[in-house]
Protein backbone atom coordinates (compact mmCIF):
# COMPACT_ATOMS: atom_id res chain seq x y z
CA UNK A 1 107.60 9.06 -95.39
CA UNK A 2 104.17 7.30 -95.14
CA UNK A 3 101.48 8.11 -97.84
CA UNK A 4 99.50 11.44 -96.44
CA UNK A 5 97.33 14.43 -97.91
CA UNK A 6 99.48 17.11 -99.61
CA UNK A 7 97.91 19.65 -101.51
CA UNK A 8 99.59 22.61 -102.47
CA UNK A 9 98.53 26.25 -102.61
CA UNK A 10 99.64 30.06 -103.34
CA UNK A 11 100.69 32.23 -100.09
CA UNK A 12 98.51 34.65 -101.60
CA UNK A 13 94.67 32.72 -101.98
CA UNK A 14 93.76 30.99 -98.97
CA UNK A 15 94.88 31.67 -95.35
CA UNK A 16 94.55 28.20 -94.62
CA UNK A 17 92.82 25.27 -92.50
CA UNK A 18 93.70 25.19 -88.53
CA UNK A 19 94.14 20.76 -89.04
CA UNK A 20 96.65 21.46 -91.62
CA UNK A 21 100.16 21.50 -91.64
CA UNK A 22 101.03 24.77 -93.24
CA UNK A 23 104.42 24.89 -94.78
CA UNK A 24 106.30 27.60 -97.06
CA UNK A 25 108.21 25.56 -99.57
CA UNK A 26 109.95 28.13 -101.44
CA UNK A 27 113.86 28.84 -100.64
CA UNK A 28 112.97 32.97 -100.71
CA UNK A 29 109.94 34.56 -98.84
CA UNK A 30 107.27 35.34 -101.04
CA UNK A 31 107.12 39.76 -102.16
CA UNK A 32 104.71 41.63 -100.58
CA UNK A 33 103.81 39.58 -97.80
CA UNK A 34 104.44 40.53 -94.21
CA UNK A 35 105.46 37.62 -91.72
CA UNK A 36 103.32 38.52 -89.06
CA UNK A 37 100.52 38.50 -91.50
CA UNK A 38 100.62 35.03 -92.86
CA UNK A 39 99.79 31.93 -91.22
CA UNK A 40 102.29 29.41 -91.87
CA UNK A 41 103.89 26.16 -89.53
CA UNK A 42 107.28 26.15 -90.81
CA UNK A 43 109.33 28.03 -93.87
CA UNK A 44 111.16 24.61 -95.09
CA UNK A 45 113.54 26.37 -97.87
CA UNK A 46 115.88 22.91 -97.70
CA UNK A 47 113.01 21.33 -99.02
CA UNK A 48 113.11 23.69 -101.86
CA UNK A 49 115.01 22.96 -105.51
CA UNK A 50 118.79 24.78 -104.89
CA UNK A 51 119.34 28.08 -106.44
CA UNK A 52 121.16 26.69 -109.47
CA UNK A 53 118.15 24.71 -109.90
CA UNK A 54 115.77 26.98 -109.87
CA UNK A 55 117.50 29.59 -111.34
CA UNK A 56 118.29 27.06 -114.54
CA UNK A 57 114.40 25.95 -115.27
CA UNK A 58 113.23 29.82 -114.55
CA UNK A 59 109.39 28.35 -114.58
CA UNK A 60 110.35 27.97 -118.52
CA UNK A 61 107.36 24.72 -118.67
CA UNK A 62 109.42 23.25 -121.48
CA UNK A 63 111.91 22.21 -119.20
CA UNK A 64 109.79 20.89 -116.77
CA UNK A 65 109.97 17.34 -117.02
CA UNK A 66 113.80 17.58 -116.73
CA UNK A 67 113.79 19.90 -113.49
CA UNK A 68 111.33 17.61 -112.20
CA UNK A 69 113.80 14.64 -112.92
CA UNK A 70 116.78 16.88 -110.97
CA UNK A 71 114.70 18.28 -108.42
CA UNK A 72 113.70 14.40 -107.38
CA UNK A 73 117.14 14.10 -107.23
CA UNK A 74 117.79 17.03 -104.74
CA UNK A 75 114.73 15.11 -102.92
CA UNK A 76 116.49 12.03 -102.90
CA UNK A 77 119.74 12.92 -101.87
CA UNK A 78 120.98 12.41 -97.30
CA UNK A 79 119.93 16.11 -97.48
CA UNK A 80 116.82 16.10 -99.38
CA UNK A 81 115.29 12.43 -97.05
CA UNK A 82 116.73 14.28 -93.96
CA UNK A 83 114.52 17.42 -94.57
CA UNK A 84 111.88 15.35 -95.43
CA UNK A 85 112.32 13.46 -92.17
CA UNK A 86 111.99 16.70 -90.53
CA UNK A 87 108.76 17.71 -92.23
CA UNK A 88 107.34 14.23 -91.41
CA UNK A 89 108.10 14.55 -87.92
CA UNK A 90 106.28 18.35 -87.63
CA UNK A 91 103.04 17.08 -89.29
CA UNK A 92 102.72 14.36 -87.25
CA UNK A 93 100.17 12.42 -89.06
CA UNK A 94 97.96 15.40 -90.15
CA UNK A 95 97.60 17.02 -93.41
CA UNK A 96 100.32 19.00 -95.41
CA UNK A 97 99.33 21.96 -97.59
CA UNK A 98 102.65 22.95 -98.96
CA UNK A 99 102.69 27.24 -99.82
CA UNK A 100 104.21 28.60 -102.45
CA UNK A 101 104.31 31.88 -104.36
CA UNK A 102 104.87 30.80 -108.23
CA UNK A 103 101.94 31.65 -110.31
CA UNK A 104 102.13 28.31 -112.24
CA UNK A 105 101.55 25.88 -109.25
CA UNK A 106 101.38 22.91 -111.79
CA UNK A 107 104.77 23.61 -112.93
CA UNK A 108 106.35 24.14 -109.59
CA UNK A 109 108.63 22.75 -106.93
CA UNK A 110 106.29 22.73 -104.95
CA UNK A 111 103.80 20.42 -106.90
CA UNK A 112 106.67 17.88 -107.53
CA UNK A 113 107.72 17.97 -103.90
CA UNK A 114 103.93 17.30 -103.14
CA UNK A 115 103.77 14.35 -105.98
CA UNK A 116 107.37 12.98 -103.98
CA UNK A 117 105.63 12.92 -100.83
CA UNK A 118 102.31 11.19 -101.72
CA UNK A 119 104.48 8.28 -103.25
CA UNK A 120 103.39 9.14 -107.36
């Protein structure tokens, strides 16, 4: 994937920029927030860390380098570049803002899937 603008923000703050690529990035749809409320592209829950994953770091920060470490993995894996193909080809040059629900953005998926995608 070529080097492009990812930022990443919470389903529930900003409703989003028309030139961005809007994309949930979390495997299950955020609580309390109606589909036909919410503007979103694409719901890319591949692109998400697996259930075992996420269910072994639990947002518990201490473990965060290491799920970072396996999540890259996931990322890295025919599955992980294939989804990541797909995402490429749907933004089509333009800016990704990758949506997520966690509280602790920092510490999420969805920052290190950001991070993976601008090449750090």
């Amino acid at each position: 994937m070529s080097r492009r603008e990812v930022s990443v923000e919470r389903v529930y703050d900003h409703p989003g920029a028309e030139q961005s690529v809007r994309v949930l990035v979390d495997r299950l749809w955020p609580r309390g927030l109606r589909k036909d409320a919410f503007h979103y592209d694409d719901w890319a829950k591949e692109l998400a860390p697996s259930t075992d994953l996420r269910k072994w770091y639990s947002h518990d920060t201490a473990l965060f380098s290491e799920f970072r470490d396996r999540y890259v993995e996931e990322l890295t894996s025919p599955g992980g570049r294939a989804a990541i193909e797909r995402l490429d080809t749907l933004a089509d040059g333009r800016p990704l803002v990758l949506l997520t629900a966690t509280r602790d953005v920092e510490h999420s998926g969805a920052e290190v899937l950001a991070e993976h995608l601008r090449g750090e």
